[in-house]
C-alpha atoms as a PDB file:
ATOM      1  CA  UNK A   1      21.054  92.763 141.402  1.00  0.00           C
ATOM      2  CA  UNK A   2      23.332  91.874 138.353  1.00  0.00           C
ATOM      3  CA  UNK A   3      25.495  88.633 138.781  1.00  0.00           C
ATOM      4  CA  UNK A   4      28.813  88.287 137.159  1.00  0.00           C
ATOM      5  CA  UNK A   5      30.578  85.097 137.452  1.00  0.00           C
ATOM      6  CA  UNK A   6      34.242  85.941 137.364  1.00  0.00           C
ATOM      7  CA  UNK A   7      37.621  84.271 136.726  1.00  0.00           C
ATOM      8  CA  UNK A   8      39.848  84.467 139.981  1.00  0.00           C
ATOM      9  CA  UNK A   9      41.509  82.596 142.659  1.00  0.00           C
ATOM     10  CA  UNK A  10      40.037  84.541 144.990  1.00  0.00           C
ATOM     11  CA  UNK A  11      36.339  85.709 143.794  1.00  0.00           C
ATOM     12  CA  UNK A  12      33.927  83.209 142.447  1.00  0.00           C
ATOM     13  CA  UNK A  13      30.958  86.074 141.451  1.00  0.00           C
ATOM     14  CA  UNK A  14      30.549  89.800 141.761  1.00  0.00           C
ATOM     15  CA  UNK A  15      26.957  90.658 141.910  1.00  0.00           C
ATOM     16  CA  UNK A  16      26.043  94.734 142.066  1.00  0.00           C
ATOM     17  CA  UNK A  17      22.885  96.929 142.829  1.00  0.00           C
ATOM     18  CA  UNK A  18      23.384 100.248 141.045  1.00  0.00           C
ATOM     19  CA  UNK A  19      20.384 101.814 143.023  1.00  0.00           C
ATOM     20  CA  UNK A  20      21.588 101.092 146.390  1.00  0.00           C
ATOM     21  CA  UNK A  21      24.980 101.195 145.923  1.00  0.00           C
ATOM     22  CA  UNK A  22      25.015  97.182 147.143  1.00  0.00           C
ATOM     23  CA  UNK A  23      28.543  95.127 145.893  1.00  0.00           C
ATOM     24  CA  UNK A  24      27.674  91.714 146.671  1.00  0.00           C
ATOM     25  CA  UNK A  25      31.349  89.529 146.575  1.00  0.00           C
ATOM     26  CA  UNK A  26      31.253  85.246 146.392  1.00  0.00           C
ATOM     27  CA  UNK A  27      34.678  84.342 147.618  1.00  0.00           C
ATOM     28  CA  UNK A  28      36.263  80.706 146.457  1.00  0.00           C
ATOM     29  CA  UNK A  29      35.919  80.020 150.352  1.00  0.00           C
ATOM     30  CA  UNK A  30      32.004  80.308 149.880  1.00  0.00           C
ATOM     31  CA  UNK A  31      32.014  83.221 152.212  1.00  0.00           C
ATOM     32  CA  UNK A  32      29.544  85.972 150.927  1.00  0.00           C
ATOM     33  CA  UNK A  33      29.752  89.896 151.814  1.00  0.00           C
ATOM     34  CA  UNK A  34      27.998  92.685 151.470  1.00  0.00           C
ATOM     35  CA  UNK A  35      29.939  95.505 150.728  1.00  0.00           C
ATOM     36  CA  UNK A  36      27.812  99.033 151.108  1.00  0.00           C
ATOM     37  CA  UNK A  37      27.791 102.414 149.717  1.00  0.00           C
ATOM     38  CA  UNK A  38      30.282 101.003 146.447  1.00  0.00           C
ATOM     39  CA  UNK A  39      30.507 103.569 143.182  1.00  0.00           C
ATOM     40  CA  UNK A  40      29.258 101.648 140.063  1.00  0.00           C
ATOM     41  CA  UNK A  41      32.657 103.071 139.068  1.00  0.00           C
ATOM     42  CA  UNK A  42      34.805 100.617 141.441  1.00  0.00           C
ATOM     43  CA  UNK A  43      31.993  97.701 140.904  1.00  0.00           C
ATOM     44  CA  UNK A  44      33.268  98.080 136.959  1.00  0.00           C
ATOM     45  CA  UNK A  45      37.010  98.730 137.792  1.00  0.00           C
ATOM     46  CA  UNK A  46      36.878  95.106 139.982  1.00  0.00           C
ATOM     47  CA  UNK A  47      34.959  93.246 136.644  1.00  0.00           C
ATOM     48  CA  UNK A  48      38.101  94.710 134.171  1.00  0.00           C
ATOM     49  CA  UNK A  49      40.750  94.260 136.967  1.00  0.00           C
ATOM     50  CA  UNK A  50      43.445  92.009 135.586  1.00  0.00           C
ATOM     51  CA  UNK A  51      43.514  90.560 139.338  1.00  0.00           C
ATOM     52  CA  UNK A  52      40.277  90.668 140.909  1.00  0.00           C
ATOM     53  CA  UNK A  53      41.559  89.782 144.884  1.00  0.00           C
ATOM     54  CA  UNK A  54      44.536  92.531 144.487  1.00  0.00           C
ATOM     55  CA  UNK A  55      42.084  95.104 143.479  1.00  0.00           C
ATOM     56  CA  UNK A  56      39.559  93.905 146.106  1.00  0.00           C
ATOM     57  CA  UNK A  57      42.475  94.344 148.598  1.00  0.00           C
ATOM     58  CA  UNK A  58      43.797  98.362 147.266  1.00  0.00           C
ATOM     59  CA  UNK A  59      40.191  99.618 146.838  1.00  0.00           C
ATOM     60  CA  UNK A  60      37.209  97.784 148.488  1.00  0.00           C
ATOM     61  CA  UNK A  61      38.749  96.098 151.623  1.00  0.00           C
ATOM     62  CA  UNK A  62      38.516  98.294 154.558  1.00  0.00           C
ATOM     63  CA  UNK A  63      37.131 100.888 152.950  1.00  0.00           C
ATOM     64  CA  UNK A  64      33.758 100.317 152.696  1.00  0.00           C
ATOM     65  CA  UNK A  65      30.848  99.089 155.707  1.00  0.00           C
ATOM     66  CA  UNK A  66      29.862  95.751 155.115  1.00  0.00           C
ATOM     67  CA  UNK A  67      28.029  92.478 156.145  1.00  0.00           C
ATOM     68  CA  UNK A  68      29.079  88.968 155.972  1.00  0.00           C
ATOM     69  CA  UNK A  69      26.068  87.584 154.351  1.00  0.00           C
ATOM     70  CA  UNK A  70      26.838  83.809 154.509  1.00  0.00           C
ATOM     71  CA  UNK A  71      29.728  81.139 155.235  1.00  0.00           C
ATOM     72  CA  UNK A  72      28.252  78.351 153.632  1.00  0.00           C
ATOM     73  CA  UNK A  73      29.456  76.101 150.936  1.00  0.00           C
ATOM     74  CA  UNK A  74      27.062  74.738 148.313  1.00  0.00           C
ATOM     75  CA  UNK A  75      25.979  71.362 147.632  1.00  0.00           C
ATOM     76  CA  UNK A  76      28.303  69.709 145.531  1.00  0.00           C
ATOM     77  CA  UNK A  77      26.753  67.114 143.143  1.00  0.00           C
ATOM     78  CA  UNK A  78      28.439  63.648 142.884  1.00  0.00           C
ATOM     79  CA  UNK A  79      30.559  64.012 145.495  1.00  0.00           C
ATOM     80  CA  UNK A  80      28.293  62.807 148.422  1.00  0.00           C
ATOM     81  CA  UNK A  81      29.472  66.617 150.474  1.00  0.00           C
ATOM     82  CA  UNK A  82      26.094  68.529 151.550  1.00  0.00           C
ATOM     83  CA  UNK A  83      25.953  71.668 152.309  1.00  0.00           C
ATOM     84  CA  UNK A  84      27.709  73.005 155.339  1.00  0.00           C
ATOM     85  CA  UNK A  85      27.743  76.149 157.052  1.00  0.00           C
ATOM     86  CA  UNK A  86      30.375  77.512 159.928  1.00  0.00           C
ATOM     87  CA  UNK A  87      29.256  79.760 162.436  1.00  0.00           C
END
């Protein structure tokens, strides 16, 4: 799987599996989904997309089976936070 770290307010990386048609989407909120049966053609689209959350909105959300992978947030050095995960 190929990870892209992107600039948005709304994605932190975009991670895709040509072969099985796998999107893999970080959001800022640390929330992680699996988004199945994606185009490499819409996986490209979303990395030149001006605005990465509207054109996760028009063209992936809702249109596509998917699994929330993970709700965790990372360890975040210096700050004395651990990582934390809601259920």
């Amino acid at each position: 799987m190929r990870f892209t770290t992107v600039e948005s307010t709304t994605l932190a990386t975009v991670a895709y599996d040509e072969v099985r048609e796998l999107l893999q989407l970080e959001f800022r909120s640390w929330a992680i989904y699996q988004y199945f049966g994606v185009p490499a053609a819409v996986h490209q689209a979303l990395l030149r997309a001006p605005s990465k959350g509207s054109y996760f909105n028009r063209v992936i959300r809702g249109r596509y089976p998917y699994d929330l992978v993970s709700k965790c947030k990372a360890d975040v050095p210096g700050d004395g936070r651990l990582a934390e995960c809601r259920g």
